[in-house]
Protein backbone atom coordinates (compact mmCIF):
# COMPACT_ATOMS: atom_id res chain seq x y z
CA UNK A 1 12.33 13.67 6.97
CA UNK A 2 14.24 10.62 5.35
CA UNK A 3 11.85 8.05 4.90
CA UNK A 4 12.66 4.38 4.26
CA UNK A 5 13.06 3.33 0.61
CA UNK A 6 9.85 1.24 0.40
CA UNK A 7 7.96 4.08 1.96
CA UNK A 8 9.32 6.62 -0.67
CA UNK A 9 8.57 4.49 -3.43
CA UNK A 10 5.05 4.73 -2.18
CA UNK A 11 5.25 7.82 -1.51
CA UNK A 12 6.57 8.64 -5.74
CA UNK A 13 2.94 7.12 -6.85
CA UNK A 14 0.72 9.70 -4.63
CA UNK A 15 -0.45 12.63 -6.55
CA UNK A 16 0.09 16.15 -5.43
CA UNK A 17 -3.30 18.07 -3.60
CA UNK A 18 -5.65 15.31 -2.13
CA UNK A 19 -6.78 13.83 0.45
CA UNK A 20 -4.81 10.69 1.91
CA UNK A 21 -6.02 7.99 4.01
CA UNK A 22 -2.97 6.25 5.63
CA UNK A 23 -3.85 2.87 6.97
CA UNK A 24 -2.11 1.21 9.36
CA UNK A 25 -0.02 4.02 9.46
CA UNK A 26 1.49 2.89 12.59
CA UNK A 27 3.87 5.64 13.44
CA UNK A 28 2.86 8.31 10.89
CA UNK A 29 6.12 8.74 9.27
CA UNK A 30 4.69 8.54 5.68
CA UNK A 31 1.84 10.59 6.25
CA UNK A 32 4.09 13.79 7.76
CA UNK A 33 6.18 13.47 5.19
CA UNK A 34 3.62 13.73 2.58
CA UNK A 35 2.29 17.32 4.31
CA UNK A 36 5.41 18.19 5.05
CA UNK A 37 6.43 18.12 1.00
CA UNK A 38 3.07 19.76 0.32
CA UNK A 39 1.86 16.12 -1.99
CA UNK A 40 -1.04 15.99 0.04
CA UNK A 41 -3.43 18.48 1.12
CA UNK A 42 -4.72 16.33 4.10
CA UNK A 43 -4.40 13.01 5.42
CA UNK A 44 -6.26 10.68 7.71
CA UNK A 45 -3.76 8.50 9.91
CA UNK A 46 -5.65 5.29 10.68
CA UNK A 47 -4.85 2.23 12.87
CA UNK A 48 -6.71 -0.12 14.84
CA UNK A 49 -3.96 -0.16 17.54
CA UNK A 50 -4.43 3.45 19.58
CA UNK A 51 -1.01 3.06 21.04
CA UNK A 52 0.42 3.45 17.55
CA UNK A 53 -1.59 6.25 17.31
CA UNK A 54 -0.45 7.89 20.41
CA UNK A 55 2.88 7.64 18.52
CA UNK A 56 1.96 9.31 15.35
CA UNK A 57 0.60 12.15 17.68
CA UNK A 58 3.66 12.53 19.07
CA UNK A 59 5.70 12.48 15.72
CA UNK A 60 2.90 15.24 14.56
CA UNK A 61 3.17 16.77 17.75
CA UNK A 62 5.85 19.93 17.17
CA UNK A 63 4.70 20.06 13.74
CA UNK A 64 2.27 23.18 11.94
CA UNK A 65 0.05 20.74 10.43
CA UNK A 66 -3.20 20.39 12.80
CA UNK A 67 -5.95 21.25 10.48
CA UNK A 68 -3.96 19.37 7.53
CA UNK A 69 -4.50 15.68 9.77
CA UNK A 70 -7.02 13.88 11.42
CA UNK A 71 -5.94 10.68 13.91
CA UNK A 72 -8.81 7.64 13.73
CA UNK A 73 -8.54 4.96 15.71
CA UNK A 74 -10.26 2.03 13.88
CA UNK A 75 -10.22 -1.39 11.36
CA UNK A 76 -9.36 -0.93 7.98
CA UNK A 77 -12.15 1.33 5.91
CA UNK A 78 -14.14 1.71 8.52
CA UNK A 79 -13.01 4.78 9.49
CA UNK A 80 -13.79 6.03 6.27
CA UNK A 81 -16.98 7.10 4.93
CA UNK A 82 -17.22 6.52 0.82
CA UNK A 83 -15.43 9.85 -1.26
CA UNK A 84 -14.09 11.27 2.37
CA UNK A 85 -10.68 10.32 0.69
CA UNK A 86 -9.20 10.49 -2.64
CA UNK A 87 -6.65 7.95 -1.75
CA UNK A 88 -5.88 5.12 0.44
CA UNK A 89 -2.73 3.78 1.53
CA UNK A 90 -1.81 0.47 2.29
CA UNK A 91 1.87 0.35 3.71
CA UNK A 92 3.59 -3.04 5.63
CA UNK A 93 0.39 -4.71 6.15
CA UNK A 94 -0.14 -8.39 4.97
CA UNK A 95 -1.49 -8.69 1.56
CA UNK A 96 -4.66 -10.66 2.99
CA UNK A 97 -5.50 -8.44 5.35
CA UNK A 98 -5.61 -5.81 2.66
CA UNK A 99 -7.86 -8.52 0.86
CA UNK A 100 -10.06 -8.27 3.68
CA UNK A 101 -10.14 -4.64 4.23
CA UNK A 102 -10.96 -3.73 0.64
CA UNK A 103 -13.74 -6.61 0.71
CA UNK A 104 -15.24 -5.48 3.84
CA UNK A 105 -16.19 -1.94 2.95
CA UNK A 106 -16.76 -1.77 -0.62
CA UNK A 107 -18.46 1.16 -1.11
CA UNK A 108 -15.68 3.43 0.83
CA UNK A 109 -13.20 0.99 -1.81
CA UNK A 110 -15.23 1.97 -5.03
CA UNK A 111 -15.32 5.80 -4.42
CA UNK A 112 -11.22 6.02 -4.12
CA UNK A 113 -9.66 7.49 -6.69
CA UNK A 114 -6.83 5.16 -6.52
CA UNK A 115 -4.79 2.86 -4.04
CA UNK A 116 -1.54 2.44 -3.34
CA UNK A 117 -0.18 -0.77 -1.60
CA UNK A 118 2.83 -1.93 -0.01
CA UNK A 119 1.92 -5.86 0.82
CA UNK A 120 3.97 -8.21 3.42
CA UNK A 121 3.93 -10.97 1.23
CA UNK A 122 0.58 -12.07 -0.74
CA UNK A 123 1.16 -10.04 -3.92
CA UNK A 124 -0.50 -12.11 -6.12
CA UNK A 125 -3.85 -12.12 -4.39
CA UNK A 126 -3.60 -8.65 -3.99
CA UNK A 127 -3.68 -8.02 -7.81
CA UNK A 128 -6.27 -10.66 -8.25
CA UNK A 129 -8.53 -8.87 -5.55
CA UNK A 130 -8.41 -5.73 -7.50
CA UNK A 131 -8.81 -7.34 -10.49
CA UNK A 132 -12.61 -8.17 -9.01
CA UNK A 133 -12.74 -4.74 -7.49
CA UNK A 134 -12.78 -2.81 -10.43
CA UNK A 135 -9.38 -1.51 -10.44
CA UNK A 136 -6.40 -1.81 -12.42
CA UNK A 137 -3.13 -1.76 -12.07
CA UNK A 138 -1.05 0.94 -13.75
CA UNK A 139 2.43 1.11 -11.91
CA UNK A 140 4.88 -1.36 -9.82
CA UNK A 141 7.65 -0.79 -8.16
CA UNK A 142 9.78 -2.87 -6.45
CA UNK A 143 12.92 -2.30 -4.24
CA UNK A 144 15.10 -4.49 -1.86
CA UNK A 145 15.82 -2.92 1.49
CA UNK A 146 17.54 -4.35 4.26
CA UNK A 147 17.67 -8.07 2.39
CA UNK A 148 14.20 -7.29 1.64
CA UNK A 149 12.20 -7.40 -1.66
CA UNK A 150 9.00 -5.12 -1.15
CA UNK A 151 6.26 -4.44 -3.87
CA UNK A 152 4.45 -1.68 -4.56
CA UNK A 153 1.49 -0.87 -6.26
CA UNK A 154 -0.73 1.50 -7.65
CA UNK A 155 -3.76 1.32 -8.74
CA UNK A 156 -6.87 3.35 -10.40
CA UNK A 157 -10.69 2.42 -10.96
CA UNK A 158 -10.81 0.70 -14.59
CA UNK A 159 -11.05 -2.51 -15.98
CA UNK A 160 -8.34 -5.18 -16.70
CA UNK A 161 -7.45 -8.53 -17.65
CA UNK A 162 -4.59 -10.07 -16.30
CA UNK A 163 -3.02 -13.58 -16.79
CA UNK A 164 -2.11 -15.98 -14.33
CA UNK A 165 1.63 -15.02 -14.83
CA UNK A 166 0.93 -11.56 -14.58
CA UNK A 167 -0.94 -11.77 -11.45
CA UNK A 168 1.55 -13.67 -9.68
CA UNK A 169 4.77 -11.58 -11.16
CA UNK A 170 3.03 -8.49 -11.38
CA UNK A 171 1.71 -7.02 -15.04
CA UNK A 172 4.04 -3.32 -14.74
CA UNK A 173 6.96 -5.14 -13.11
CA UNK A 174 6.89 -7.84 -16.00
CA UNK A 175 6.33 -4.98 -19.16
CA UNK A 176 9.43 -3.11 -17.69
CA UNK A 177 12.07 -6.04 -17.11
CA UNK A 178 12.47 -4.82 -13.57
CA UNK A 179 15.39 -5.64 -12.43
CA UNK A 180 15.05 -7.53 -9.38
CA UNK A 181 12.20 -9.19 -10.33
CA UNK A 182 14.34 -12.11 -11.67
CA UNK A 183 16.44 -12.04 -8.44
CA UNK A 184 12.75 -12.37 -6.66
CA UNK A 185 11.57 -15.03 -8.53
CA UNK A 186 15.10 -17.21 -8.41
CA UNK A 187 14.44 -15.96 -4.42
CA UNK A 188 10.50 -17.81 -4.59
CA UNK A 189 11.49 -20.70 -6.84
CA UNK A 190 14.74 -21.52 -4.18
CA UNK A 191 11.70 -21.65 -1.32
CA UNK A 192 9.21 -23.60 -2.75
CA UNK A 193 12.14 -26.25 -3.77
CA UNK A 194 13.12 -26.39 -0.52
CA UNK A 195 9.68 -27.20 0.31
CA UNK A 196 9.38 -29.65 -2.31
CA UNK A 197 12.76 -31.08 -0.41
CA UNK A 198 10.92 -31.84 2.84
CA UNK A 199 7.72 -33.01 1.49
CA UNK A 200 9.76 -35.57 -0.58
């Protein structure tokens, strides 16, 4: 299965032979792709919407993976109970709503071995919330798809201090001289001076 290029950049950070929790997997692409490469050795496909669900069944359907995946209909961590998953994956959701999620059930967020998120905008707070959380960042990726920059990130439990540049630009992305980070920021700094424009 070809998967999009944000999704396999998430998809490079997960470690081979645990157990994944997919949230807001929508249509389960990532999540059959990761059994069907043998990276993990189970995965739980969550979403509160149970018509995307009924679509990830069907994707799953005509594959010889029924005992490897488990369909939960449900909001954020909640379907999780803490150390039933190794890791959890956040993939085209908004950043705060992953601010949320990870607030709301913080013992299920504490007991993950890492995370791996994919934010629709909202970065920054992101980083900062996991700052709090007890977790720390140790890759970034970013890629532009489609016109598209998307970030990705991956993080473990451990303690960090960022600075405000780092949270907002991202700590790995800055240490590496990614390449389209510049072409992001130029990208930001063009939109809030637009802003600026209209206020004026």
């Amino acid at each position: 299965m070809k998967l999009s290029k944000r999704l396999n950049a998430v998809k490079e950070y997960l470690p081979y032979g645990l157990v994944v929790a997919d949230i807001g997997a929508d249509r389960g692409e990532l999540s059959l792709c990761l059994l069907k490469e043998r990276i993990a050795q189970k995965v739980i496909i969550a979403d509160i919407s149970e018509k995307s669900l009924c679509r990830a069944k069907q994707l799953f359907a005509e594959e010889n993976v029924k005992e490897q995946v488990d369909f939960r209909v449900g909001d954020g961590l909640s379907v999780l109970t803490p150390k039933e998953a190794d890791y959890a994956v956040f993939a085209g959701m908004g950043g705060l709503t992953i601010c949320e999620i990870l607030s709301d059930r913080p013992g299920v967020t504490v007991s993950l071995r890492g995370l791996v998120i994919q934010a629709m905008g909202n970065s920054d707070k992101v980083r900062a919330l996991l700052n709090l959380a007890g977790f720390r960042i140790v890759g970034e990726t970013m890629v532009l798809e489609e016109g598209q920059y998307y970030i990705i990130i991956h993080a473990v439990p451990g303690q960090q201090v960022l600075s405000p540049t780092e949270v907002f630009a991202g700590p790995c992305l800055l240490a590496q001289r990614d390449p389209l980070l510049m072409a992001y920021l130029d990208a930001e700094k063009a939109k809030a001076q637009a802003i600026l424009i209209r206020l004026k």
